[in-house]
Protein backbone atom coordinates (compact mmCIF):
# COMPACT_ATOMS: atom_id res chain seq x y z
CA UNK A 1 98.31 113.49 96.16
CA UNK A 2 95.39 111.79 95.07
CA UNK A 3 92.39 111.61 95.98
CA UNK A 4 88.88 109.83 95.66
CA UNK A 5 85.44 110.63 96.05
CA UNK A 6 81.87 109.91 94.95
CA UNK A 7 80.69 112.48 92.48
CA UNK A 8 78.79 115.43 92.79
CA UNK A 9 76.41 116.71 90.21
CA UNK A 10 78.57 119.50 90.23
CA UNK A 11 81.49 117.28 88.68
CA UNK A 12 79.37 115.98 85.91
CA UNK A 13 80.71 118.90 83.35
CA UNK A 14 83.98 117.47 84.20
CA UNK A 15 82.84 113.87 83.96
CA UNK A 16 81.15 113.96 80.42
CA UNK A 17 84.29 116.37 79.11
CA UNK A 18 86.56 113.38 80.13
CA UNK A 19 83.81 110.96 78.89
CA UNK A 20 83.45 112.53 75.50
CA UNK A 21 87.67 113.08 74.85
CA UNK A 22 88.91 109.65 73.09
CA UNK A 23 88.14 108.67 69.26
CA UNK A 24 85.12 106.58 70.33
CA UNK A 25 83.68 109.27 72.81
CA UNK A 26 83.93 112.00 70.54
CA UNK A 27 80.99 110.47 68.19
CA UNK A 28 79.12 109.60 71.17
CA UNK A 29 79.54 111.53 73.88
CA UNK A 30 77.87 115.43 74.09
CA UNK A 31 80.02 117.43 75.96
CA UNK A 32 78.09 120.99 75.31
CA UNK A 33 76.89 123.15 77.91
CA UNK A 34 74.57 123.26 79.33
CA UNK A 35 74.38 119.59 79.94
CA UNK A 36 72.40 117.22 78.16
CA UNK A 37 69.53 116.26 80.66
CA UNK A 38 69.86 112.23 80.40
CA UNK A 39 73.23 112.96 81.86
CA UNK A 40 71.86 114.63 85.06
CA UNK A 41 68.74 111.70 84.96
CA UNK A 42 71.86 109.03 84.76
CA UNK A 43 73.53 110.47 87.65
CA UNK A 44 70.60 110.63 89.76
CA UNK A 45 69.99 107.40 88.87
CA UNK A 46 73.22 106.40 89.95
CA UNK A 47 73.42 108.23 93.24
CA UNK A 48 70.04 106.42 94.35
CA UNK A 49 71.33 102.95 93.46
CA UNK A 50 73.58 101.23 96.39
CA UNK A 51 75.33 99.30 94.39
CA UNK A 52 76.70 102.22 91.99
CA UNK A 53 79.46 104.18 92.61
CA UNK A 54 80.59 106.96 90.28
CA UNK A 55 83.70 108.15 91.61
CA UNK A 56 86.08 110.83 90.66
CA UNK A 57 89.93 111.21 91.55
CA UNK A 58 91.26 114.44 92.61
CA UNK A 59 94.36 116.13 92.25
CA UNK A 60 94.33 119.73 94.74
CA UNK A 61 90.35 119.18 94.07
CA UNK A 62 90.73 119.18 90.20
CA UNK A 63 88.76 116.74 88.59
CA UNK A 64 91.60 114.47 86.72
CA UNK A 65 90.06 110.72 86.14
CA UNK A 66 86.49 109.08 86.55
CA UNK A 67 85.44 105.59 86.68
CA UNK A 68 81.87 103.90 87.47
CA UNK A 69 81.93 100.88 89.74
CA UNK A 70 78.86 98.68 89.98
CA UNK A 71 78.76 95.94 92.34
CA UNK A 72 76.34 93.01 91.08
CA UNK A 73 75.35 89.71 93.05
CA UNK A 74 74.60 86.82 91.44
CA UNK A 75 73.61 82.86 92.12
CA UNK A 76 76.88 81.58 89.84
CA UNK A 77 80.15 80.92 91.57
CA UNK A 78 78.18 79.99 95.08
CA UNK A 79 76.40 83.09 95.12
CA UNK A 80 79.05 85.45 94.49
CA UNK A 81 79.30 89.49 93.88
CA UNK A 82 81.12 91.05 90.77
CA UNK A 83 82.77 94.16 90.61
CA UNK A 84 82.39 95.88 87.38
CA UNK A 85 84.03 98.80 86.34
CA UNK A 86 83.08 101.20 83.73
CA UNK A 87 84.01 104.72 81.78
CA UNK A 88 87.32 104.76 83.26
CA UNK A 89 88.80 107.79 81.86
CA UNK A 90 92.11 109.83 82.69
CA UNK A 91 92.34 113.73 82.19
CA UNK A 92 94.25 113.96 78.86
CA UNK A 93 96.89 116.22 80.80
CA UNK A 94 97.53 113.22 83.15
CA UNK A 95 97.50 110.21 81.23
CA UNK A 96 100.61 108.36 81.31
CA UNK A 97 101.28 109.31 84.49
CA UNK A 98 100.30 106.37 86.38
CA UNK A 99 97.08 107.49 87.78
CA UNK A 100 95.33 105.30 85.85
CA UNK A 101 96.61 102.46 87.18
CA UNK A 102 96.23 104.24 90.68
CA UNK A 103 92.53 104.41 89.91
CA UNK A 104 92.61 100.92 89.24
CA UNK A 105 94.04 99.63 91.91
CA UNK A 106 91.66 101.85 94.24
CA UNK A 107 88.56 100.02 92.24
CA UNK A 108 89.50 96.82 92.75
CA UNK A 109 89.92 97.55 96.51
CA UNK A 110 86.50 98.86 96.44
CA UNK A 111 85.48 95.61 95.33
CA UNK A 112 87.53 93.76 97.99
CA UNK A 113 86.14 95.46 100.75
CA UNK A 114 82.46 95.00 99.22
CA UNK A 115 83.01 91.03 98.85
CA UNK A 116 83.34 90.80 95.67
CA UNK A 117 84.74 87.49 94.29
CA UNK A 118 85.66 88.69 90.87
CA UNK A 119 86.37 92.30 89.30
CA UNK A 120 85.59 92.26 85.62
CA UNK A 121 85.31 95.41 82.78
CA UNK A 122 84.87 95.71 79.47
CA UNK A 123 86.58 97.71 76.86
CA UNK A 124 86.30 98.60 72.90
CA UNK A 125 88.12 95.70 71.02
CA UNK A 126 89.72 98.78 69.41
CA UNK A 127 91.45 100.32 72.65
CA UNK A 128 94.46 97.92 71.77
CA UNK A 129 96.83 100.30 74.05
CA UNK A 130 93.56 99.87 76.91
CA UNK A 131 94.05 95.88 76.55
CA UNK A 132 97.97 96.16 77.29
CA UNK A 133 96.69 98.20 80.55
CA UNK A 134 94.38 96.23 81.36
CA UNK A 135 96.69 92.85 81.33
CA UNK A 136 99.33 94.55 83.06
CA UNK A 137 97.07 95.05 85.85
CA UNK A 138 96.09 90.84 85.92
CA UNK A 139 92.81 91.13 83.94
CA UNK A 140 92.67 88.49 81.81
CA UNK A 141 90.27 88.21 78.33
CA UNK A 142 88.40 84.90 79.86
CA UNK A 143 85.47 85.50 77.91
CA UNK A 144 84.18 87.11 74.51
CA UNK A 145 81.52 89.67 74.83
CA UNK A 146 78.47 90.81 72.77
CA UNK A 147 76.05 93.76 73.02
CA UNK A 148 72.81 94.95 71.22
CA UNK A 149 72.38 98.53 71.11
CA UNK A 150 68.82 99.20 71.42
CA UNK A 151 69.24 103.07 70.63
């Protein structure tokens, strides 16, 4: 059975592993041990923010998915909350097995039971497989999206 909990700096191995397996991870992602020390400043970060949740699913307390949810209010749409998720990510030994779209569905609870009046994500316009997901779920590609990196 499944399971889900907030993270523990003790997960983060785990976490940036999972992070760092996929084609676009890979080249930015550092997976080494012992951990990079922005990860451990992110996660702290994270932890002291109330309206961040890094969570982790567990299967017989292995670490097998991660996703980040961050719950934002805003004055558009009456004053209404977003859900956003990030970094989902599936164990590679468990993908395809439906507990991504377990981990999904838990997240947009999340957001349910926090008020939120939309759930929204983002995803690499080259995770074509990711979009399928995604729109089997309900999301819908409303809007077009642009980023600056700064670093």
């Amino acid at each position: 059975m499944i399971t889900f909990e907030q993270a523990k700096e003790h997960h983060l191995p785990e976490i940036v592993a999972m992070l760092a397996n996929d084609p676009l991870g890979i080249a930015r992602e550092d997976a080494s041990e012992p951990l990079n020390p922005a990860y451990v400043a992110a996660f702290n970060a994270i932890m002291a923010d109330k309206n961040q949740l890094l969570v982790v699913a567990l299967l017989d307390q292995t670490v097998v998915g991660t996703l980040q949810l961050s719950f934002i209010p805003g004055l558009a749409l009456t004053g209404a909350w977003r859900g956003q998720i990030e970094a989902v990510r599936v164990d590679q030994d468990h993908r395809g097995s439906g507990l991504g779209q377990t981990m999904l569905e838990w997240a947009i609870a999340r957001c349910g039971e926090r008020g939120c009046s939309i759930v929204q994500l983002t995803t690499d316009k080259s995770r074509k497989e990711a979009h399928r997901f995604y729109e089997r779920l309900g999301f819908r590609a409303t809007h077009e999206g642009y980023k600056i990196r700064l670093r």
